[in-house]
N, C-alpha and C. Protein backbone atom coordinates (compact mmCIF):
# COMPACT_ATOMS: atom_id res chain seq x y z
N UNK A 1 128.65 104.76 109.69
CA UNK A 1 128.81 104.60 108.25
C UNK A 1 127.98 105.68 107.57
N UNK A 2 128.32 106.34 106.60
CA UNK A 2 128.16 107.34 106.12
C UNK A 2 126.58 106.95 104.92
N UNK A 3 125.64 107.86 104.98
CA UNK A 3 124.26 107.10 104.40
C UNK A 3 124.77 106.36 102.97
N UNK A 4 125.58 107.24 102.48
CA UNK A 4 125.88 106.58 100.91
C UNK A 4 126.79 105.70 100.74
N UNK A 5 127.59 105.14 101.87
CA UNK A 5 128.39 103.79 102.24
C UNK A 5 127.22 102.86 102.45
N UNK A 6 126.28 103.29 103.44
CA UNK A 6 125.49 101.97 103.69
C UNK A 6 124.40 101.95 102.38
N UNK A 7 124.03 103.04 101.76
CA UNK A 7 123.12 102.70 101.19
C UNK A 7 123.74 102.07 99.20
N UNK A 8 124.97 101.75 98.80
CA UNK A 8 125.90 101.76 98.19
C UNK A 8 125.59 99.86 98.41
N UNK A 9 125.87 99.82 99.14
CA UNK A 9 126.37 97.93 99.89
C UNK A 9 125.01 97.63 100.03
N UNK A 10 123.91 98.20 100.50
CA UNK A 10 122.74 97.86 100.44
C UNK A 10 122.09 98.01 98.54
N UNK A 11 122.66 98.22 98.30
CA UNK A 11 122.46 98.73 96.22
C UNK A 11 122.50 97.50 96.25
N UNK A 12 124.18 97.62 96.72
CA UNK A 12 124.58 95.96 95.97
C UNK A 12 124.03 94.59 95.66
N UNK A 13 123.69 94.43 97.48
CA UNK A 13 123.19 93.33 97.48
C UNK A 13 121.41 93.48 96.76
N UNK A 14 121.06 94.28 97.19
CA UNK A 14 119.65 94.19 96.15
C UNK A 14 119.61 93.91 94.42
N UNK A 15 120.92 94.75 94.07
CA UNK A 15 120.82 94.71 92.51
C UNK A 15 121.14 93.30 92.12
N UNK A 16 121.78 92.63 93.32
CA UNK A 16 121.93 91.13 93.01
C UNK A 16 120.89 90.46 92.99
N UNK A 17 120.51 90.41 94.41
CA UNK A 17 119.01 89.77 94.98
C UNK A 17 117.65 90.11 93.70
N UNK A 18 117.74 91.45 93.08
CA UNK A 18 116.99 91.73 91.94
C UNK A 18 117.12 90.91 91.23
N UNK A 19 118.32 91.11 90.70
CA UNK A 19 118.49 90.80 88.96
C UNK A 19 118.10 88.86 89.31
N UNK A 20 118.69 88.11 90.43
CA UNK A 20 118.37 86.50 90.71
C UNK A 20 117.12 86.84 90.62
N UNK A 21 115.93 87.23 91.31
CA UNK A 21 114.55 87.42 91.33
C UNK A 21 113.69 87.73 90.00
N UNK A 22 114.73 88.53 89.31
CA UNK A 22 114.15 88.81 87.53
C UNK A 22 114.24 88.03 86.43
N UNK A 23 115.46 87.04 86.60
CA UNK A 23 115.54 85.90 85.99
C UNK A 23 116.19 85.10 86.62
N UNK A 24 115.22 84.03 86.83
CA UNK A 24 114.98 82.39 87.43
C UNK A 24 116.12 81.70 86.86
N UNK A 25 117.10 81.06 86.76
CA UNK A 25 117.36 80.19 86.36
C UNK A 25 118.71 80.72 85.49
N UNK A 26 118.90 82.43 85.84
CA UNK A 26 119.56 83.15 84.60
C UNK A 26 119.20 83.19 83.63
N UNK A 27 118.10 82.37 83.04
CA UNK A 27 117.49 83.07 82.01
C UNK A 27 116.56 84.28 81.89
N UNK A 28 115.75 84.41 80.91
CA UNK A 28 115.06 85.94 80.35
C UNK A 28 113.84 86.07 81.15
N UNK A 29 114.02 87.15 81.29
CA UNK A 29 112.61 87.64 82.37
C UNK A 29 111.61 87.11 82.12
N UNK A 30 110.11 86.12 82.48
CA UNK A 30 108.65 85.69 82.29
C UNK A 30 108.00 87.13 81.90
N UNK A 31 107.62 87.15 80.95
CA UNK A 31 106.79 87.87 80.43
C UNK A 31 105.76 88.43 81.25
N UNK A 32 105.37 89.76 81.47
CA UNK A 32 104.13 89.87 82.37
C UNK A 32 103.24 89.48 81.99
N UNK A 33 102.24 89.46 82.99
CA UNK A 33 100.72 88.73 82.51
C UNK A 33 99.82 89.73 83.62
N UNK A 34 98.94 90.22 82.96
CA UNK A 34 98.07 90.95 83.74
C UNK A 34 97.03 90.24 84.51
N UNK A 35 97.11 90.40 85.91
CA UNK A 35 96.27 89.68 86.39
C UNK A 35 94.82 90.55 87.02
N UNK A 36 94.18 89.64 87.29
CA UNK A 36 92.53 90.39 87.93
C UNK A 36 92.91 91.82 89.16
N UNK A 37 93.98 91.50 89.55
CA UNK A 37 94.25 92.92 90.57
C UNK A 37 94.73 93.98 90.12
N UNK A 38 95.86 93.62 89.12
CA UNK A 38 96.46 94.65 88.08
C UNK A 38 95.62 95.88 87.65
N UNK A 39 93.89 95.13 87.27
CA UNK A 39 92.91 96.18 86.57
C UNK A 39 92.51 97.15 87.95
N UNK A 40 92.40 96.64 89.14
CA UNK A 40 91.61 96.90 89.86
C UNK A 40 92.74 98.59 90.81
N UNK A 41 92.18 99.49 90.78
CA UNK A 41 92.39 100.71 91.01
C UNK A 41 93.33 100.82 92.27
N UNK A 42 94.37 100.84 92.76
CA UNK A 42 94.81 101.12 94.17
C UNK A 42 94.52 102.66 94.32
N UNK A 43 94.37 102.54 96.29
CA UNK A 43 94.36 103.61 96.82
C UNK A 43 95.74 104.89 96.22
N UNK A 44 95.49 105.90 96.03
CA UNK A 44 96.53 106.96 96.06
C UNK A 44 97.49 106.97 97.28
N UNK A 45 98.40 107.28 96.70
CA UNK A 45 99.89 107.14 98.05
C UNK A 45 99.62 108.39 98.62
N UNK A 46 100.54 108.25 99.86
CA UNK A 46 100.84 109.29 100.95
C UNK A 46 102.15 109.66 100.60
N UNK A 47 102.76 110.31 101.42
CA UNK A 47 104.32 110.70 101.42
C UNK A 47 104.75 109.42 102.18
N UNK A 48 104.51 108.99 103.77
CA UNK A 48 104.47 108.01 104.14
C UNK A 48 104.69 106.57 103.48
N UNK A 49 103.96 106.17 102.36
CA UNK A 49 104.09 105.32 101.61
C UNK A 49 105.49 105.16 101.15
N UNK A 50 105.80 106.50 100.25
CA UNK A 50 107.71 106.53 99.71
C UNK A 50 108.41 106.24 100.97
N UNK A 51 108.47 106.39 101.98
CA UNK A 51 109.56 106.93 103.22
C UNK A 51 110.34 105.37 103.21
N UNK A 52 111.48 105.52 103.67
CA UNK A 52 112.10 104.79 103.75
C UNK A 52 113.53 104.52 102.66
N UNK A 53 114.43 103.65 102.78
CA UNK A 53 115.34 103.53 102.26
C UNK A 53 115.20 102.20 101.09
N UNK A 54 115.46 102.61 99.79
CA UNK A 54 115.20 101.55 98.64
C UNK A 54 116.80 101.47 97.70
N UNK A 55 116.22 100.11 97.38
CA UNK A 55 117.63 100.37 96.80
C UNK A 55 117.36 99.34 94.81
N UNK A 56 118.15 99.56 94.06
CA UNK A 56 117.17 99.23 92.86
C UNK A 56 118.66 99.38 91.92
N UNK A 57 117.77 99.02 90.37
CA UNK A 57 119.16 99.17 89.13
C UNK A 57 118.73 98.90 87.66
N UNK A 58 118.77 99.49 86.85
CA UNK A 58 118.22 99.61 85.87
C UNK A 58 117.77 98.43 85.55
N UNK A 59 117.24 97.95 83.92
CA UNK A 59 117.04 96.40 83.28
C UNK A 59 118.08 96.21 82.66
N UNK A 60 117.98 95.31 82.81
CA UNK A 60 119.00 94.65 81.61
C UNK A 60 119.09 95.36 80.12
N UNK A 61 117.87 95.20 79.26
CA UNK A 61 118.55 95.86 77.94
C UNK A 61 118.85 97.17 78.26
N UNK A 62 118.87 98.12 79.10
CA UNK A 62 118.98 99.76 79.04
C UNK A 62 120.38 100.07 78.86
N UNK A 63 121.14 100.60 78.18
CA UNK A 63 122.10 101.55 77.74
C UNK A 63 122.92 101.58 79.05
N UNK A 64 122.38 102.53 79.42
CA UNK A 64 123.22 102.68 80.86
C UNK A 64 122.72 102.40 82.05
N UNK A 65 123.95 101.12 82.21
CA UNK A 65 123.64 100.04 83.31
C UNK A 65 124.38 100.90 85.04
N UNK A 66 123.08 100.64 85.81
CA UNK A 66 123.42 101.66 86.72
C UNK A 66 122.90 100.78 88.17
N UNK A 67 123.54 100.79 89.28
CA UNK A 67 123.06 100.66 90.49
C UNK A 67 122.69 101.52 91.64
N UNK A 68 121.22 101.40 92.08
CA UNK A 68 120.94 103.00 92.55
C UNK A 68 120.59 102.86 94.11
N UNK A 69 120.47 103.73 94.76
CA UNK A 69 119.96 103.52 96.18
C UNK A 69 118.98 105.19 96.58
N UNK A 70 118.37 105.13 96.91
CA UNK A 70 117.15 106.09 97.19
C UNK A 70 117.04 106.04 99.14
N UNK A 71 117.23 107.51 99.64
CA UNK A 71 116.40 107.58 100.89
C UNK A 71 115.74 108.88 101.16
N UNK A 72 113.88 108.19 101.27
CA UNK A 72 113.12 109.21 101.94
C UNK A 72 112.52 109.12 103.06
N UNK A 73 112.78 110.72 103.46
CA UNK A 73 112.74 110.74 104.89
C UNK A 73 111.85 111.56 105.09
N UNK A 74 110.87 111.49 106.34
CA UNK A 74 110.34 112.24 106.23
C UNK A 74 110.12 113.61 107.25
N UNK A 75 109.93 114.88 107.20
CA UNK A 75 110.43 115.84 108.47
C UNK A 75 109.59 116.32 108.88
N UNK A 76 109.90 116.84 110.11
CA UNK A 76 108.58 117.87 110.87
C UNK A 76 107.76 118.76 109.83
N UNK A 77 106.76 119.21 110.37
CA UNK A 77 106.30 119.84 109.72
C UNK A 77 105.48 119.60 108.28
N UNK A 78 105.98 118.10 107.42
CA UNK A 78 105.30 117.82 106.44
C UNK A 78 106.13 117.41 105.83
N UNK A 79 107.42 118.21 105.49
CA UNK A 79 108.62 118.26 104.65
C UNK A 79 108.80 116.73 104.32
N UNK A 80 110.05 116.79 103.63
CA UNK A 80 110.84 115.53 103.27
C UNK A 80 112.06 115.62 102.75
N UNK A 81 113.07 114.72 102.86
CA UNK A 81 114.06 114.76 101.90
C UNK A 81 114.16 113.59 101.43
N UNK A 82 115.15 113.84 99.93
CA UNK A 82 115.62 112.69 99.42
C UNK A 82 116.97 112.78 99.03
N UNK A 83 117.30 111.54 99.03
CA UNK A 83 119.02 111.50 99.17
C UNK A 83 119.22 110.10 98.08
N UNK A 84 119.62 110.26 96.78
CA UNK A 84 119.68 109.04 95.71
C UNK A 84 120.98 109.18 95.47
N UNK A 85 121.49 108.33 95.50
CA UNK A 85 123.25 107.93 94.72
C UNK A 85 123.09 107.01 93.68
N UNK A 86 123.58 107.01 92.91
CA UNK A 86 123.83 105.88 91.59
C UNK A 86 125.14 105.90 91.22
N UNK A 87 125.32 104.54 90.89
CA UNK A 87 126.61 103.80 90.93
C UNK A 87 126.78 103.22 89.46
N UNK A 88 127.75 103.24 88.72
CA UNK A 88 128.47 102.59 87.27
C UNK A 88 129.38 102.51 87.02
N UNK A 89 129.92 101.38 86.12
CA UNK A 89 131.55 101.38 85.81
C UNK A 89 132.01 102.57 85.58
N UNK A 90 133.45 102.86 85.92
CA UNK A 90 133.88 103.79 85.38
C UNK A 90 134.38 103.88 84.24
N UNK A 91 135.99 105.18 84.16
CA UNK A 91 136.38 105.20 82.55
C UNK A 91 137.61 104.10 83.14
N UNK A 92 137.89 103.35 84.25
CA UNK A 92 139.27 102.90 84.03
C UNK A 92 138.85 101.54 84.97
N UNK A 93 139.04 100.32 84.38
CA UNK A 93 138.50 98.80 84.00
C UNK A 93 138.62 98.54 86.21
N UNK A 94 137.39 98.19 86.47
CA UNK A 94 137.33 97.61 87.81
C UNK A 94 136.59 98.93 88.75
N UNK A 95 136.96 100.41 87.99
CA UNK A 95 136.38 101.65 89.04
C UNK A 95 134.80 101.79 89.16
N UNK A 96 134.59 102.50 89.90
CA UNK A 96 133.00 102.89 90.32
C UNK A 96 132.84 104.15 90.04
N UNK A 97 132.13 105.14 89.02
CA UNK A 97 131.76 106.17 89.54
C UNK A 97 130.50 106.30 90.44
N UNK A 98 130.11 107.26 90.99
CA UNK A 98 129.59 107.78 92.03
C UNK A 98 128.76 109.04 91.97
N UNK A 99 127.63 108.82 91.86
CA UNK A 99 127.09 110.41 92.19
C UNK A 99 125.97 110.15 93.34
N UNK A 100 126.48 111.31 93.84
CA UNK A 100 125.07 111.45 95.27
C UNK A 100 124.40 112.55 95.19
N UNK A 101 123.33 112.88 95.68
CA UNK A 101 122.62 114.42 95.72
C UNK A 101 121.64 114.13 96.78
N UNK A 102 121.31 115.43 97.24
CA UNK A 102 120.21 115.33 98.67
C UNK A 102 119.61 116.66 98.41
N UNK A 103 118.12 116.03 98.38
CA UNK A 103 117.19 117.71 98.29
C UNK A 103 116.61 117.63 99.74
N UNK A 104 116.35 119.11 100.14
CA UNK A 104 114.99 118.45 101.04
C UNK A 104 114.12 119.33 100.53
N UNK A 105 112.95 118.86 101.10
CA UNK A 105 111.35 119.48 100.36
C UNK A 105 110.63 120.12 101.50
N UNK A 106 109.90 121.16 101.62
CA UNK A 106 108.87 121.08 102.68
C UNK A 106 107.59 121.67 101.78
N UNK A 107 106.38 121.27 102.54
CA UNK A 107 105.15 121.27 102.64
C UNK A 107 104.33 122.65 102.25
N UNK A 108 103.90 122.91 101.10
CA UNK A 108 102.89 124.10 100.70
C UNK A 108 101.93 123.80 101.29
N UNK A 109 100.70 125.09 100.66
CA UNK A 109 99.49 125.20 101.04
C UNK A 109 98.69 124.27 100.35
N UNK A 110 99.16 124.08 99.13
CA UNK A 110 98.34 122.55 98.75
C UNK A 110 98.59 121.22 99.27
N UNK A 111 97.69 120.49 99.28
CA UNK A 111 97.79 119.20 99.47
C UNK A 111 98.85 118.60 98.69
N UNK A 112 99.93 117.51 99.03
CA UNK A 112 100.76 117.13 97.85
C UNK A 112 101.80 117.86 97.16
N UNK A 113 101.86 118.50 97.05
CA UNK A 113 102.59 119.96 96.76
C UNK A 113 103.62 119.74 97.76
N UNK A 114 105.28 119.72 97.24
CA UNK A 114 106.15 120.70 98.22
C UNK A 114 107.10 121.34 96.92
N UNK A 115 108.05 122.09 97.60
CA UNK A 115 109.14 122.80 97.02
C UNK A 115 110.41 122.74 97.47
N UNK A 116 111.52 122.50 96.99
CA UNK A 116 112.85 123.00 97.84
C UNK A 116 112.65 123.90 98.49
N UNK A 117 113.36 123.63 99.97
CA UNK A 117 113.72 124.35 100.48
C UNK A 117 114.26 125.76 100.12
N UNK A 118 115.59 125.41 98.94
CA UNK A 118 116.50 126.93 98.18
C UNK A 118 116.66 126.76 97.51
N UNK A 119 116.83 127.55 96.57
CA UNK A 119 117.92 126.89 95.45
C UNK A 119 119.02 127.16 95.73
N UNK A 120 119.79 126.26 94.74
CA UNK A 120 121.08 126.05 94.93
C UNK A 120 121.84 127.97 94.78
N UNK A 121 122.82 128.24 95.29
CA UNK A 121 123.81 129.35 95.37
C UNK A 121 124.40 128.79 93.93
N UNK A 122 124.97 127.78 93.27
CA UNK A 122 125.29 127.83 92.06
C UNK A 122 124.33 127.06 91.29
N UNK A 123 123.94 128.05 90.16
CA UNK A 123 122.70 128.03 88.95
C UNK A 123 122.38 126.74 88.50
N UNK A 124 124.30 126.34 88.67
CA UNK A 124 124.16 125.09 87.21
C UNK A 124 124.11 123.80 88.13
N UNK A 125 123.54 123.88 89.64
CA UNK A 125 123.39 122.77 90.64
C UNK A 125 121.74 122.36 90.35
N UNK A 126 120.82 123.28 90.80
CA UNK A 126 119.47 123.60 90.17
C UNK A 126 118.93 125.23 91.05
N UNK A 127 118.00 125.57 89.97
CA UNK A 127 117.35 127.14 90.53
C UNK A 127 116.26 126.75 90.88
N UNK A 128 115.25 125.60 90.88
CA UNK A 128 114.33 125.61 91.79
C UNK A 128 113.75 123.80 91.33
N UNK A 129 113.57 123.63 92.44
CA UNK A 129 112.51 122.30 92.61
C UNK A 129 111.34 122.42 93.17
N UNK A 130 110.45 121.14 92.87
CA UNK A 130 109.45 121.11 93.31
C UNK A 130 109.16 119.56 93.44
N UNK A 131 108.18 119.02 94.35
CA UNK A 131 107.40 117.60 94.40
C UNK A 131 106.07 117.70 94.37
N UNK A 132 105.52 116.37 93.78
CA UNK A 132 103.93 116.58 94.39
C UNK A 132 103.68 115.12 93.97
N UNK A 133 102.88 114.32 94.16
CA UNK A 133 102.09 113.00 94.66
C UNK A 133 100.76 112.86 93.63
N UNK A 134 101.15 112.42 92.58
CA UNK A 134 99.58 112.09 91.63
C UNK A 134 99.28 110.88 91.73
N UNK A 135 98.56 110.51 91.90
CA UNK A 135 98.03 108.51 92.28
C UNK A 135 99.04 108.05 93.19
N UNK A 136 99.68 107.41 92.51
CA UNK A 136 100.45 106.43 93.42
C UNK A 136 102.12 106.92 92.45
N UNK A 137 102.33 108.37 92.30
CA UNK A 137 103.47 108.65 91.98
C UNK A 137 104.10 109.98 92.53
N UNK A 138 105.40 109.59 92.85
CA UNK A 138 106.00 110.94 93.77
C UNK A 138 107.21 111.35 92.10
N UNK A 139 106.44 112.66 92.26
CA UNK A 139 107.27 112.94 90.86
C UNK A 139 108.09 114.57 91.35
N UNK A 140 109.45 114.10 91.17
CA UNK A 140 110.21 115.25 91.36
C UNK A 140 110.98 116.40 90.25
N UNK A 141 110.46 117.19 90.57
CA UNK A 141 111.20 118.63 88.80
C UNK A 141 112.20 119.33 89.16
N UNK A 142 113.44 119.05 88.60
CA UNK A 142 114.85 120.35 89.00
C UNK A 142 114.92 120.66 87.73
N UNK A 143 114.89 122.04 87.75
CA UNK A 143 115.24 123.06 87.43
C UNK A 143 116.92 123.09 87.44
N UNK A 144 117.67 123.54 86.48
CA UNK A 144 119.02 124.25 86.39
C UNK A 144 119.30 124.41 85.05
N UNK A 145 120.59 125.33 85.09
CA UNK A 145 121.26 126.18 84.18
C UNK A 145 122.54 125.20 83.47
N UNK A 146 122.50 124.94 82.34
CA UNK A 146 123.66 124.39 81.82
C UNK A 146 124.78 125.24 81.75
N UNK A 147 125.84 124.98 81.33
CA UNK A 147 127.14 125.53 80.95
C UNK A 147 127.47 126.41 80.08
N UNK A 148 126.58 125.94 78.60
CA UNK A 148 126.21 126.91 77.69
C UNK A 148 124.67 127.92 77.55
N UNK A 149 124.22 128.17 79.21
CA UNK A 149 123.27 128.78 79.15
C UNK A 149 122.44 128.18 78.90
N UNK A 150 121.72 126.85 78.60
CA UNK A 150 120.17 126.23 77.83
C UNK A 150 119.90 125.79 78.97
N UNK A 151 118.33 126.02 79.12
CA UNK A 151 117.71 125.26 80.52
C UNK A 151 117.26 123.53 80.34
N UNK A 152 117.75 122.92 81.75
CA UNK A 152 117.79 121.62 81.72
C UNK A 152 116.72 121.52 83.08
N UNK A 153 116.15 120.38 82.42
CA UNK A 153 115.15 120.07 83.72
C UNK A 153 114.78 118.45 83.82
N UNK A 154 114.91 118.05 84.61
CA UNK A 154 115.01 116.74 85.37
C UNK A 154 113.93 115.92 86.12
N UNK A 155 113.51 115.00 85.55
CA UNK A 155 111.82 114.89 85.97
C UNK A 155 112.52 113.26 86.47
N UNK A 156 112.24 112.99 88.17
CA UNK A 156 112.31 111.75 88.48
C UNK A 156 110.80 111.19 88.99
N UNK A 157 110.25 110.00 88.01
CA UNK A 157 108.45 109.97 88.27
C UNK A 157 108.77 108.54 88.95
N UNK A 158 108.73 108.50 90.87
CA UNK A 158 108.76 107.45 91.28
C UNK A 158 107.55 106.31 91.47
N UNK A 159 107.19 105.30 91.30
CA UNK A 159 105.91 105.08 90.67
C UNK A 159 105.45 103.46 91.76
N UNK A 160 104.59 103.35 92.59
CA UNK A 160 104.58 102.04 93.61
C UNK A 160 103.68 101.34 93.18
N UNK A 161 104.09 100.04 92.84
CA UNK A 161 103.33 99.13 92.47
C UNK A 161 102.33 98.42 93.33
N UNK A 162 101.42 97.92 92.75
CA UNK A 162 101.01 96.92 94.00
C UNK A 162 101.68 95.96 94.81
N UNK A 163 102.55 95.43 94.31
CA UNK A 163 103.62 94.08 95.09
C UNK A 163 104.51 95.13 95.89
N UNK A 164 104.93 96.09 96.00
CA UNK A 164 105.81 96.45 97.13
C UNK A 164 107.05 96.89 96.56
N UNK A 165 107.17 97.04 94.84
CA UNK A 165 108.34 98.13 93.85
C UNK A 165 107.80 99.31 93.97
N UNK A 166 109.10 99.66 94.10
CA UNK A 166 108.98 101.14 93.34
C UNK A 166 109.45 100.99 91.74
N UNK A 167 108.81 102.14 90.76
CA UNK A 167 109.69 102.09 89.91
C UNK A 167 110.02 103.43 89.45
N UNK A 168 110.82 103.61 88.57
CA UNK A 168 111.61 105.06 88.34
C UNK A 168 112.06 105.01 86.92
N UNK A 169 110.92 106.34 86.22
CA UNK A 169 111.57 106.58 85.18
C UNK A 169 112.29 108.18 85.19
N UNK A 170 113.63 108.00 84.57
CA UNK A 170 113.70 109.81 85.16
C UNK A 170 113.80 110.12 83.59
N UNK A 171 113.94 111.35 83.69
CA UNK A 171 114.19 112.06 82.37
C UNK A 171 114.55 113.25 82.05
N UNK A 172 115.55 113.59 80.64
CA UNK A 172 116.15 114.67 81.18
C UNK A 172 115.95 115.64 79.81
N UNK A 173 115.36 116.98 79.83
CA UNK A 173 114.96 117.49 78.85
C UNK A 173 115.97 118.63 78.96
N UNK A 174 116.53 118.87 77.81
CA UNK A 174 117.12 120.31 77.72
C UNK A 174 116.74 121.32 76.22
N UNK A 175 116.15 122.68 77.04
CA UNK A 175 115.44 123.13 76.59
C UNK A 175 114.04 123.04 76.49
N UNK A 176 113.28 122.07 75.05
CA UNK A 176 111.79 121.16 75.05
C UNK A 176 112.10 119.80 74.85
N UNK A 177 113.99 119.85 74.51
CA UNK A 177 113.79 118.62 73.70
C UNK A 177 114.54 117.03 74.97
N UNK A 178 113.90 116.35 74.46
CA UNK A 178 113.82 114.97 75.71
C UNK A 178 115.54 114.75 75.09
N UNK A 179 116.60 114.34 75.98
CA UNK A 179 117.67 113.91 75.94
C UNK A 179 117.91 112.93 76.10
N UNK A 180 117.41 112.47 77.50
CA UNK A 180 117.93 110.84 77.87
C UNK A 180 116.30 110.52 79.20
N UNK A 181 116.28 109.51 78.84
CA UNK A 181 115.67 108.52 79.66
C UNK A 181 115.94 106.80 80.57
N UNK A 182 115.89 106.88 81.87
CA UNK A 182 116.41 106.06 82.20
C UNK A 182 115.33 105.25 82.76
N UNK A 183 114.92 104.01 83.20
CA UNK A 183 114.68 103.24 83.68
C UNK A 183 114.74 102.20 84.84
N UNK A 184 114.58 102.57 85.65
CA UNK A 184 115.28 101.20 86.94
C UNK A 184 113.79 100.96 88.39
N UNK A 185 113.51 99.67 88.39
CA UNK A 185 113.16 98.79 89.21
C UNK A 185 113.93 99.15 90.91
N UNK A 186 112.99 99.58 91.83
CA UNK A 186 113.32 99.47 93.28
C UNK A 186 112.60 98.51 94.28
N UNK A 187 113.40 98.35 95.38
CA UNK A 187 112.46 97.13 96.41
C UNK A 187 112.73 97.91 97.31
N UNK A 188 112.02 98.06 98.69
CA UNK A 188 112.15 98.42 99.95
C UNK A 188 113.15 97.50 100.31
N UNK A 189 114.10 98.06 101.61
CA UNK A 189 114.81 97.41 102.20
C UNK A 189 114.33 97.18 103.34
């Protein structure tokens, strides 16, 4: 089965298993409450920490309602890749669209630090990426060329909680100015 078949059906059932887990009863999410551990500092992540296959889907009030699946892997040498698909209704009543993408990363001279491998051969795919690991967040930057020439850049800040989420805000700036922001909740599988 092809990673984005299994990791698609594995969306699924999580965005279900989520959304039952986010509200009890079908009703509205319990309000957070900060507890005594919340204040208390966690260790900084590894690359190790991200690895693995997650699967997650926006909140409820967000605009665009999306089901996502995430896999990081991790490679010789230091490297890594990641491979995210996200899933939404389509334009015609019952369809799915579909997008997949796969970077891989390897390992600079800094700590934390990697870069794509290449850039993409076409501009408007991306001209350069980069990763790097601040606390307990793996935050990824693409670089690319729009259609009408304005530079677009793509910030996915994956973020691990203490309980064992990931969470993910991405965001998409073209030019200086912020365009869209998305939101979505992940669990390890």
């Amino acid at each position: 089965m092809r990673p984005a078949k299994f990791l698609f059906m594995a969306a699924l059932t999580a965005g279900v298993a989520g959304c039952a887990a986010a509200t009890p009863g079908g009703g509205a999410p319990a309000p957070a409450v900060a507890s005594p551990a919340a204040t208390t500092a966690l260790p900084a992540a590894r690359l190790s920490d991200f690895a693995g296959p997650w699967a997650g889907h926006t909140e409820q009030n967000t605009a665009a309602k999306r089901a996502a699946t995430l896999l990081i892997e991790e490679q010789p040498g230091g490297g890594f890749s990641v491979t995210w698909a996200s899933f939404e209704a389509g334009d015609v009543a019952g369809s799915v669209r579909q997008r997949e993408r796969k970077m891989t990363f390897r390992q600079t001279a800094e700590t934390g630090i990697w870069v794509a491998d290449e850039a993409s051969p076409d501009p408007f795919a991306h001209l350069a990426a980069w990763a790097r690991i601040v606390d307990r967040t793996l935050r990824i930057d693409i670089l690319g060329l729009r259609r009408d020439g304005q530079l677009e850049r793509q910030v996915y800040e994956r973020r691990l909680d203490d309980g064992g989420m990931m969470m993910l805000t991405y965001r998409r700036f073209v030019e200086d100015e912020l365009t869209r922001t998305i939101e979505a909740d992940f669990m390890r599988l």
